[in-house]
C-alpha atoms as a PDB file:
ATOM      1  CA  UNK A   1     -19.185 -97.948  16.935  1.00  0.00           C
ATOM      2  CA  UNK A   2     -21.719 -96.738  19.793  1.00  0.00           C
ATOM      3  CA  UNK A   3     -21.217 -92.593  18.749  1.00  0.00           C
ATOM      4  CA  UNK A   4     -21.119 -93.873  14.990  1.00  0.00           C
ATOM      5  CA  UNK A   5     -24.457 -95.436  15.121  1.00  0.00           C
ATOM      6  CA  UNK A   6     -26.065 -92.968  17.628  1.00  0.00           C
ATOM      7  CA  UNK A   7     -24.859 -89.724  15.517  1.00  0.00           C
ATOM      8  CA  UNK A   8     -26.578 -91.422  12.442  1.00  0.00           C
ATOM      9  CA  UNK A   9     -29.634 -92.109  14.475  1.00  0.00           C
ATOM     10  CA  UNK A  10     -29.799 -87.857  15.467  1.00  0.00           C
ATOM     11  CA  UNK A  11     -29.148 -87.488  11.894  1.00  0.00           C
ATOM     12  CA  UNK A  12     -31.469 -89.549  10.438  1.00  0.00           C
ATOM     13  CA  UNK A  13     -34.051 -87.868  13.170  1.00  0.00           C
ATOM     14  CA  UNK A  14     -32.631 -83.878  12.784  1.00  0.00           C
ATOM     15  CA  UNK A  15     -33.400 -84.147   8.656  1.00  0.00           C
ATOM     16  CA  UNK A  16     -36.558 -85.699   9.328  1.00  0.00           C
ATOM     17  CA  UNK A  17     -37.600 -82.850  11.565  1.00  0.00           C
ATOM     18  CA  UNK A  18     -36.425 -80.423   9.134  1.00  0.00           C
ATOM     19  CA  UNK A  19     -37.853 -81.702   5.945  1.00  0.00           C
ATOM     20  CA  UNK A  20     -41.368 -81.986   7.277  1.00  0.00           C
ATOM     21  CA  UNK A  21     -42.323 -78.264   7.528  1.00  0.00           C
ATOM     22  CA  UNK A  22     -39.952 -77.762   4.165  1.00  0.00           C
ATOM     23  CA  UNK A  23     -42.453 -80.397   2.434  1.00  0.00           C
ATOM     24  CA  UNK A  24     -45.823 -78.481   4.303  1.00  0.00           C
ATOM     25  CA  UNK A  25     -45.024 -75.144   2.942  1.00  0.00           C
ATOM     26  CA  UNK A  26     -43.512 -75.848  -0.209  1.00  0.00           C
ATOM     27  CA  UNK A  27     -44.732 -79.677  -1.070  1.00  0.00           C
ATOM     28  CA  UNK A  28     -42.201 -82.861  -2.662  1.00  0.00           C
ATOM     29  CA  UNK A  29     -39.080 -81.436  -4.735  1.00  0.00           C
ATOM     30  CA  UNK A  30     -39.650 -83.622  -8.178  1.00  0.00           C
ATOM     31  CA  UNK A  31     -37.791 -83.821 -10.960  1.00  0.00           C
ATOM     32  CA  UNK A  32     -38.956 -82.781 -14.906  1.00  0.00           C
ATOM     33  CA  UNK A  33     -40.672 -86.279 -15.251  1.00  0.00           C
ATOM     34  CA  UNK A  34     -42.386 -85.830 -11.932  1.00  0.00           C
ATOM     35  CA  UNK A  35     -39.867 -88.577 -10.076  1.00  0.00           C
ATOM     36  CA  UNK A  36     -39.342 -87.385  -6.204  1.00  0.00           C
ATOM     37  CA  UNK A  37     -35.960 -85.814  -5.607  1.00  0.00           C
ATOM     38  CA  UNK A  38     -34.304 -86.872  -3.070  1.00  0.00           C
ATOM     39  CA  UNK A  39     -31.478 -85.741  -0.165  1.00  0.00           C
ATOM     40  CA  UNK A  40     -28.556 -88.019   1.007  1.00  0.00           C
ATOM     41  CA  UNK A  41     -26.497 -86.641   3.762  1.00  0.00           C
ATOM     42  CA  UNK A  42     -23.089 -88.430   3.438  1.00  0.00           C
ATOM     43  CA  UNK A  43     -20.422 -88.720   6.422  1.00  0.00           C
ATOM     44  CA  UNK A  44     -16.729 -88.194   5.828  1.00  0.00           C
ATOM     45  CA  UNK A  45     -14.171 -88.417   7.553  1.00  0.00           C
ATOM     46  CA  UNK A  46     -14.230 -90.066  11.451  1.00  0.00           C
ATOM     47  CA  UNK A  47     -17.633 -90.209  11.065  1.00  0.00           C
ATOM     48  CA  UNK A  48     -17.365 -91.795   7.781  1.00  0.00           C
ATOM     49  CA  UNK A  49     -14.701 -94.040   8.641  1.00  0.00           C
ATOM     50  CA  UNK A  50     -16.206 -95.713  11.872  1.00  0.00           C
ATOM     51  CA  UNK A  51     -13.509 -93.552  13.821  1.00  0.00           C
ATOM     52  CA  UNK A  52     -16.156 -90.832  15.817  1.00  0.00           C
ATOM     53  CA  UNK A  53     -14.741 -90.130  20.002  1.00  0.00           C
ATOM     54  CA  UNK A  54     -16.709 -88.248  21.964  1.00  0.00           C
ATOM     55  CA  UNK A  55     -15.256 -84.926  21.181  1.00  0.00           C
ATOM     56  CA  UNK A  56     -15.006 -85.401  17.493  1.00  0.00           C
ATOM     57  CA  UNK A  57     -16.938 -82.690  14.666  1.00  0.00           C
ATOM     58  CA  UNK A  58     -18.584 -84.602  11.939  1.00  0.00           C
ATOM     59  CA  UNK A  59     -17.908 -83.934   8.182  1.00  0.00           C
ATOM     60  CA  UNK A  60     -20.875 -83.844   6.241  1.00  0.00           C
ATOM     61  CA  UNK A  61     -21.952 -83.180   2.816  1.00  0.00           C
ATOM     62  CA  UNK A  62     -25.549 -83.190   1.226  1.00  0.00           C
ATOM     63  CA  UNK A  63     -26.322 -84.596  -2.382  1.00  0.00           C
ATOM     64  CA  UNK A  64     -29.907 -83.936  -4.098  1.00  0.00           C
ATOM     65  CA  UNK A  65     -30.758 -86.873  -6.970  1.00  0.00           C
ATOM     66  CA  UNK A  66     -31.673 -84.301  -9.423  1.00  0.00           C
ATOM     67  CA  UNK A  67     -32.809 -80.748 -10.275  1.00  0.00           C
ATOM     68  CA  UNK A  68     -36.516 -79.654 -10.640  1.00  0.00           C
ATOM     69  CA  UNK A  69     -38.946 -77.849  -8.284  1.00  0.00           C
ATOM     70  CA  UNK A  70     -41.380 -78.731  -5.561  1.00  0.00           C
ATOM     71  CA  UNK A  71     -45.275 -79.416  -6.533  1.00  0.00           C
ATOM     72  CA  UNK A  72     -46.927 -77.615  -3.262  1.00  0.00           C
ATOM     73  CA  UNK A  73     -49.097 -74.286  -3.372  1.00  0.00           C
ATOM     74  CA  UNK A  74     -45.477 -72.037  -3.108  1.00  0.00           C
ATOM     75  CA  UNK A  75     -42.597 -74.129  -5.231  1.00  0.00           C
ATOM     76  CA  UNK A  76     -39.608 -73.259  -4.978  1.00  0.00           C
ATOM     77  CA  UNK A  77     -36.130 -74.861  -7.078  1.00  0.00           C
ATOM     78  CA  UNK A  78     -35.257 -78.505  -5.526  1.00  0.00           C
ATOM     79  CA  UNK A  79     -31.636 -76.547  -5.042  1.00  0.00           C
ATOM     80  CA  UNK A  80     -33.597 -74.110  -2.869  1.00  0.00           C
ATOM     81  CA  UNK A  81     -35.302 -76.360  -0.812  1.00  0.00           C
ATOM     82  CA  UNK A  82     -32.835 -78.882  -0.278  1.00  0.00           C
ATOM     83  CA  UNK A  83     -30.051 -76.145   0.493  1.00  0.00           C
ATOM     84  CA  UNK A  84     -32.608 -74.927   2.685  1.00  0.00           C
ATOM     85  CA  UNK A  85     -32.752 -78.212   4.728  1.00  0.00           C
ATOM     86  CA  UNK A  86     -28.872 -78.426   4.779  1.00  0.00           C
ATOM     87  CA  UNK A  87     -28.650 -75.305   6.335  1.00  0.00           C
ATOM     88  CA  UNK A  88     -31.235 -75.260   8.759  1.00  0.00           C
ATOM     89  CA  UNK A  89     -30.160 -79.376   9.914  1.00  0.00           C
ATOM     90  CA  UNK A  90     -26.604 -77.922  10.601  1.00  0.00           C
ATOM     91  CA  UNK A  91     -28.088 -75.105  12.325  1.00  0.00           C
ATOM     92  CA  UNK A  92     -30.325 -77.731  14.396  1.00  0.00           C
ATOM     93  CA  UNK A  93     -27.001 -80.061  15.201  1.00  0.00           C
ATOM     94  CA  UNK A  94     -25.030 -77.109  15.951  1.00  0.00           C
ATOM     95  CA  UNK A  95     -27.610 -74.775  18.199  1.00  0.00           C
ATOM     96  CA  UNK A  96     -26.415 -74.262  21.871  1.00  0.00           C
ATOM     97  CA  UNK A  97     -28.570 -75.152  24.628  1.00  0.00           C
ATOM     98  CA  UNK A  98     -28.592 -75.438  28.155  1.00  0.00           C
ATOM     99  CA  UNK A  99     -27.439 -78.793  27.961  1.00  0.00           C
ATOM    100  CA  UNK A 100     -24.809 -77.649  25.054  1.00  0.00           C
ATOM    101  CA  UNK A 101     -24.679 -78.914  21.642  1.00  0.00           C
ATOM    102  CA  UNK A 102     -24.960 -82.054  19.826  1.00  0.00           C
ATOM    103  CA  UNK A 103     -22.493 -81.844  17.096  1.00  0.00           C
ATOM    104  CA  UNK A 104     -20.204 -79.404  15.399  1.00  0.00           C
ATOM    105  CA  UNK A 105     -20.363 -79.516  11.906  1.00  0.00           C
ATOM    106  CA  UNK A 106     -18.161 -79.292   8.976  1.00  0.00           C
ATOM    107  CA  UNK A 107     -19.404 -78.785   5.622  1.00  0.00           C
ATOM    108  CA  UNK A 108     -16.314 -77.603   4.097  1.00  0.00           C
ATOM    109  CA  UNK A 109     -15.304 -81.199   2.548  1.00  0.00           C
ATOM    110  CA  UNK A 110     -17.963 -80.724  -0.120  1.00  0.00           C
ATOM    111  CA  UNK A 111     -17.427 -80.048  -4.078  1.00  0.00           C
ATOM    112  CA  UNK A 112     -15.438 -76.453  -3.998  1.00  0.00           C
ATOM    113  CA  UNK A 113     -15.452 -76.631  -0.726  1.00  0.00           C
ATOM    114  CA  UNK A 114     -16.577 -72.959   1.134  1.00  0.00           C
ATOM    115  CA  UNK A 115     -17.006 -71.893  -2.153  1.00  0.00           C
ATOM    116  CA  UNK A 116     -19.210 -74.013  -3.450  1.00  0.00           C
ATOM    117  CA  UNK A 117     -22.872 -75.222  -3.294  1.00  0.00           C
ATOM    118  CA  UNK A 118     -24.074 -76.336   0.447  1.00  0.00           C
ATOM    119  CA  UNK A 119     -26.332 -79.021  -1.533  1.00  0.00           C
ATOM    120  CA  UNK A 120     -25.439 -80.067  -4.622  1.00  0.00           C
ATOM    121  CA  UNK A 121     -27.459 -81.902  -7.112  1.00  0.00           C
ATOM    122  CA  UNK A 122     -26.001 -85.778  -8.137  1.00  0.00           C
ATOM    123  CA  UNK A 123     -24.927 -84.798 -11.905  1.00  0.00           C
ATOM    124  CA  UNK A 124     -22.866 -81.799 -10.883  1.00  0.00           C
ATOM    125  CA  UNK A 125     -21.351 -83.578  -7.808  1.00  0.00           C
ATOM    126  CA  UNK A 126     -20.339 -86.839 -10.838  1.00  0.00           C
ATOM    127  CA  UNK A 127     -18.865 -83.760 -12.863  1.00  0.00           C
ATOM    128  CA  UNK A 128     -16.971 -82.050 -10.001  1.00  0.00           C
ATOM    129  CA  UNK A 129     -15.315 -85.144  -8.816  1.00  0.00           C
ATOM    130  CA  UNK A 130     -14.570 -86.492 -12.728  1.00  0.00           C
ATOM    131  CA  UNK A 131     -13.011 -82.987 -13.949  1.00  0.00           C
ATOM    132  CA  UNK A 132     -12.080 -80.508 -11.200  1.00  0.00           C
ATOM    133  CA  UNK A 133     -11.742 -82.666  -7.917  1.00  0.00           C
ATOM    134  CA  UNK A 134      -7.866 -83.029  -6.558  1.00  0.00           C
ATOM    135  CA  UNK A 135      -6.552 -86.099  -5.597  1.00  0.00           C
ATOM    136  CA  UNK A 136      -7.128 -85.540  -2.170  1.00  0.00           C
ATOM    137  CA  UNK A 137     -10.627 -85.147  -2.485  1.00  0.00           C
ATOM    138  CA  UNK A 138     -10.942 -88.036  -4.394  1.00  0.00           C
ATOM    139  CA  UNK A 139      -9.123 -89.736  -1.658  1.00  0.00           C
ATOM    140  CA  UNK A 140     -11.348 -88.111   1.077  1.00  0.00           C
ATOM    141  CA  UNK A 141     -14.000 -90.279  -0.300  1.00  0.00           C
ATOM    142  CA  UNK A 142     -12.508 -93.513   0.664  1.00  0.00           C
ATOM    143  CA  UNK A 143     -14.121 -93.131   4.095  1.00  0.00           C
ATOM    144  CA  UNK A 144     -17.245 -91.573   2.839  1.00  0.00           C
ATOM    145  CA  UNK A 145     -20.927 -93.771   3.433  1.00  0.00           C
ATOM    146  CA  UNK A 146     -24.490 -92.732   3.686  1.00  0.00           C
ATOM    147  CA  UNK A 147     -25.359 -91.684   6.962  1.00  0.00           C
ATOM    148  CA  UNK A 148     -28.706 -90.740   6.373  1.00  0.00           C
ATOM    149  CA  UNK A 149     -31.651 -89.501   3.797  1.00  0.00           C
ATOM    150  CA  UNK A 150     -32.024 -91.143   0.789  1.00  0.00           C
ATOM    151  CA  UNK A 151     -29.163 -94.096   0.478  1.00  0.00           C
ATOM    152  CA  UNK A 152     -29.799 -94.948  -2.924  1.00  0.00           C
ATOM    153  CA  UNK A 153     -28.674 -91.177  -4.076  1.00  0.00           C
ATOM    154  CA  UNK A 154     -25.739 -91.460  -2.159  1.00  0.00           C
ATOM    155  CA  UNK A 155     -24.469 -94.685  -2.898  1.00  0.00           C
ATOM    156  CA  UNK A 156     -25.029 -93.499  -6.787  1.00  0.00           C
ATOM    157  CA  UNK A 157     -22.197 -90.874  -6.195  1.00  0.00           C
ATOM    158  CA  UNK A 158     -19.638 -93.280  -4.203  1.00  0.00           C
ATOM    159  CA  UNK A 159     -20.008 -95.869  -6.917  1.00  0.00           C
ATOM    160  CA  UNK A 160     -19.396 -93.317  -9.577  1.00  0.00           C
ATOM    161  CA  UNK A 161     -16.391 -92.131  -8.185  1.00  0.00           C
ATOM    162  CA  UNK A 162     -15.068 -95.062  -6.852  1.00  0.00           C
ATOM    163  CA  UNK A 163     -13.039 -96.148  -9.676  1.00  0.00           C
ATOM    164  CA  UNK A 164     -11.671 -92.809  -9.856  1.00  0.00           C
ATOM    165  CA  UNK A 165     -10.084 -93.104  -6.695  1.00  0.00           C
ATOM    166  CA  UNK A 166      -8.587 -96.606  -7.242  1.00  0.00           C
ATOM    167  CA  UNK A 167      -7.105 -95.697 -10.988  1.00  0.00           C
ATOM    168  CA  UNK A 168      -5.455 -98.090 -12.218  1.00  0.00           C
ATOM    169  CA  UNK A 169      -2.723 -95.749 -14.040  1.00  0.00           C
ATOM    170  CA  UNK A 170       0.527 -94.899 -12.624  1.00  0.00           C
ATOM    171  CA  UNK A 171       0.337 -90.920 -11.905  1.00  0.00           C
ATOM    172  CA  UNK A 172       3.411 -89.500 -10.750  1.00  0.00           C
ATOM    173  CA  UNK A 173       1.892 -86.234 -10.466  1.00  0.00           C
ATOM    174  CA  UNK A 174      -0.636 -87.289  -7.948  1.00  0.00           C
ATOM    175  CA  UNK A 175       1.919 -89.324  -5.971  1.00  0.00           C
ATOM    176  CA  UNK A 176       3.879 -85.542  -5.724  1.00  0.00           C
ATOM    177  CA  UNK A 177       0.821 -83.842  -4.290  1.00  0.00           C
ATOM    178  CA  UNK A 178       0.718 -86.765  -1.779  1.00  0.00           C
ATOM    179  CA  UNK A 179       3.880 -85.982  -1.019  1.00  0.00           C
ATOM    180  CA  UNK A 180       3.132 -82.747  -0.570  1.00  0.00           C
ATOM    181  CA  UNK A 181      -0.031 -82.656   1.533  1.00  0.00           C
ATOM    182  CA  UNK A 182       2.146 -85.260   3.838  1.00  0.00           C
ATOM    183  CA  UNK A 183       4.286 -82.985   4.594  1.00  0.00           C
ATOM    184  CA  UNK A 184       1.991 -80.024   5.345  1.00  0.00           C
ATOM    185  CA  UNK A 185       0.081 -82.109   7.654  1.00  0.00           C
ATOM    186  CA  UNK A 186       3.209 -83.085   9.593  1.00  0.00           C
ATOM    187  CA  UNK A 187       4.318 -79.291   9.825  1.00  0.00           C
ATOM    188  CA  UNK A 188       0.801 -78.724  11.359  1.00  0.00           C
ATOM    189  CA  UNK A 189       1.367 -81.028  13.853  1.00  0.00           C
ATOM    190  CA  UNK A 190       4.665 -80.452  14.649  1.00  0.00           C
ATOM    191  CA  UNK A 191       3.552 -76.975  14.885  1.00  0.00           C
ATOM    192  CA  UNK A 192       0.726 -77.825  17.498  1.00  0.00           C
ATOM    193  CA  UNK A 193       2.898 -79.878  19.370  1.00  0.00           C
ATOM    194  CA  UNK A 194       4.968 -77.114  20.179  1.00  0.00           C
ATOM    195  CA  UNK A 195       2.108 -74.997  20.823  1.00  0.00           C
ATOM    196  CA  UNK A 196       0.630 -77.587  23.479  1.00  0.00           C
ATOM    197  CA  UNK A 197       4.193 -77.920  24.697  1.00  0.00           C
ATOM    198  CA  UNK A 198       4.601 -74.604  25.389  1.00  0.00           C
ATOM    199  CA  UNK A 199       1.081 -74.200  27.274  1.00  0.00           C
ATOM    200  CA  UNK A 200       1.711 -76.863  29.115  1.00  0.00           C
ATOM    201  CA  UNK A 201       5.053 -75.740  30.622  1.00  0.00           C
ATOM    202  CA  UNK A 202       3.601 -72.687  31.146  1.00  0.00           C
ATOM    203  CA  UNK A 203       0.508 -73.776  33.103  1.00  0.00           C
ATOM    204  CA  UNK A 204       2.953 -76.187  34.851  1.00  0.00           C
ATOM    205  CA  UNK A 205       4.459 -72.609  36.258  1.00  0.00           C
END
């Protein structure tokens, strides 16, 4: 619970850091109606789940509440500025200094994963996960919370696909891929077992 809390504090403090020149040069993303846009940065996986260790990465993924562009003297797309702030707070958690760094992070859990968007607006991120999202991803979301930014935006995506992940229809098909991802996990770690097995004997000689 102690790394859970203290990585959201550092998040909560690295976006804050980053989103203040952002709003300087280029002023508050707003929608069409002239509503503030807003950034959640959501935490999946350990660091979702209440599960971070000392060692662990963090999985992260940014949602913006909606698309528009900012009102200072050089606007730019909300997509723009909030991908630009995604980018450069992974860049901040990531950066190597004399004292090391604070976090790896993973941003490959988001919609499309490396292929997609680094920070996506809410509507297309409701879209993705009601039309093209597999049932693991779906899943992946079970651990998923708010760790930081806006909460409201956030929460607005977990609630929407919430009932998605807890269908109550029998799908055989998704119980298959279950199956099936199961089993690839266990290869990989039967796989890395042997791999550490085989170091270890051989730093042993």
């Amino acid at each position: 619970m102690l790394f859970r809390s203290l990585a959201d504090s550092i998040l909560q403090a690295a976006l804050d850091r980053v989103l203040a020149p952002l709003r300087e040069q280029h002023g508050t993303p707003r929608d069409e109606h002239g509503r503030e846009s807003k950034l959640a940065v959501l935490a999946l996986g350990k660091l979702g789940g209440r599960e971070l260790n000392y060692s662990s990465d963090i999985d992260l993924m940014f949602v913006f509440s909606a698309a528009g562009h900012t009102d200072g003297a050089s606007p730019i797309a909300n997509g723009e500025f909030f991908r630009r702030a995604a980018l450069q707070l992974t860049a901040l958690l990531s950066a190597h200094t004399q004292e090391g760094s604070c976090y790896r992070v993973d941003l490959r859990l988001r919609p499309d994963g490396t292929q997609g968007e680094v920070c996506v607006p809410l509507a297309s991120a409701k879209n993705y996960y009601s039309s093209r999202a597999r049932d693991w991803e779906l899943q992946m979301l079970i651990k998923a919370r708010v760790a930081a930014g806006d909460k409201a935006t956030g929460q607005a995506l977990l609630d929407f696909v919430e009932p998605l992940t807890y269908s109550t229809s029998l799908d055989f098909g998704a119980i298959e891929q279950l199956s099936a991802t199961r089993e690839r996990l266990n290869e990989k770690l039967t796989t890395r077992q042997i791999k550490w097995g085989i170091s270890a004997k051989m730093k042993q000689k």
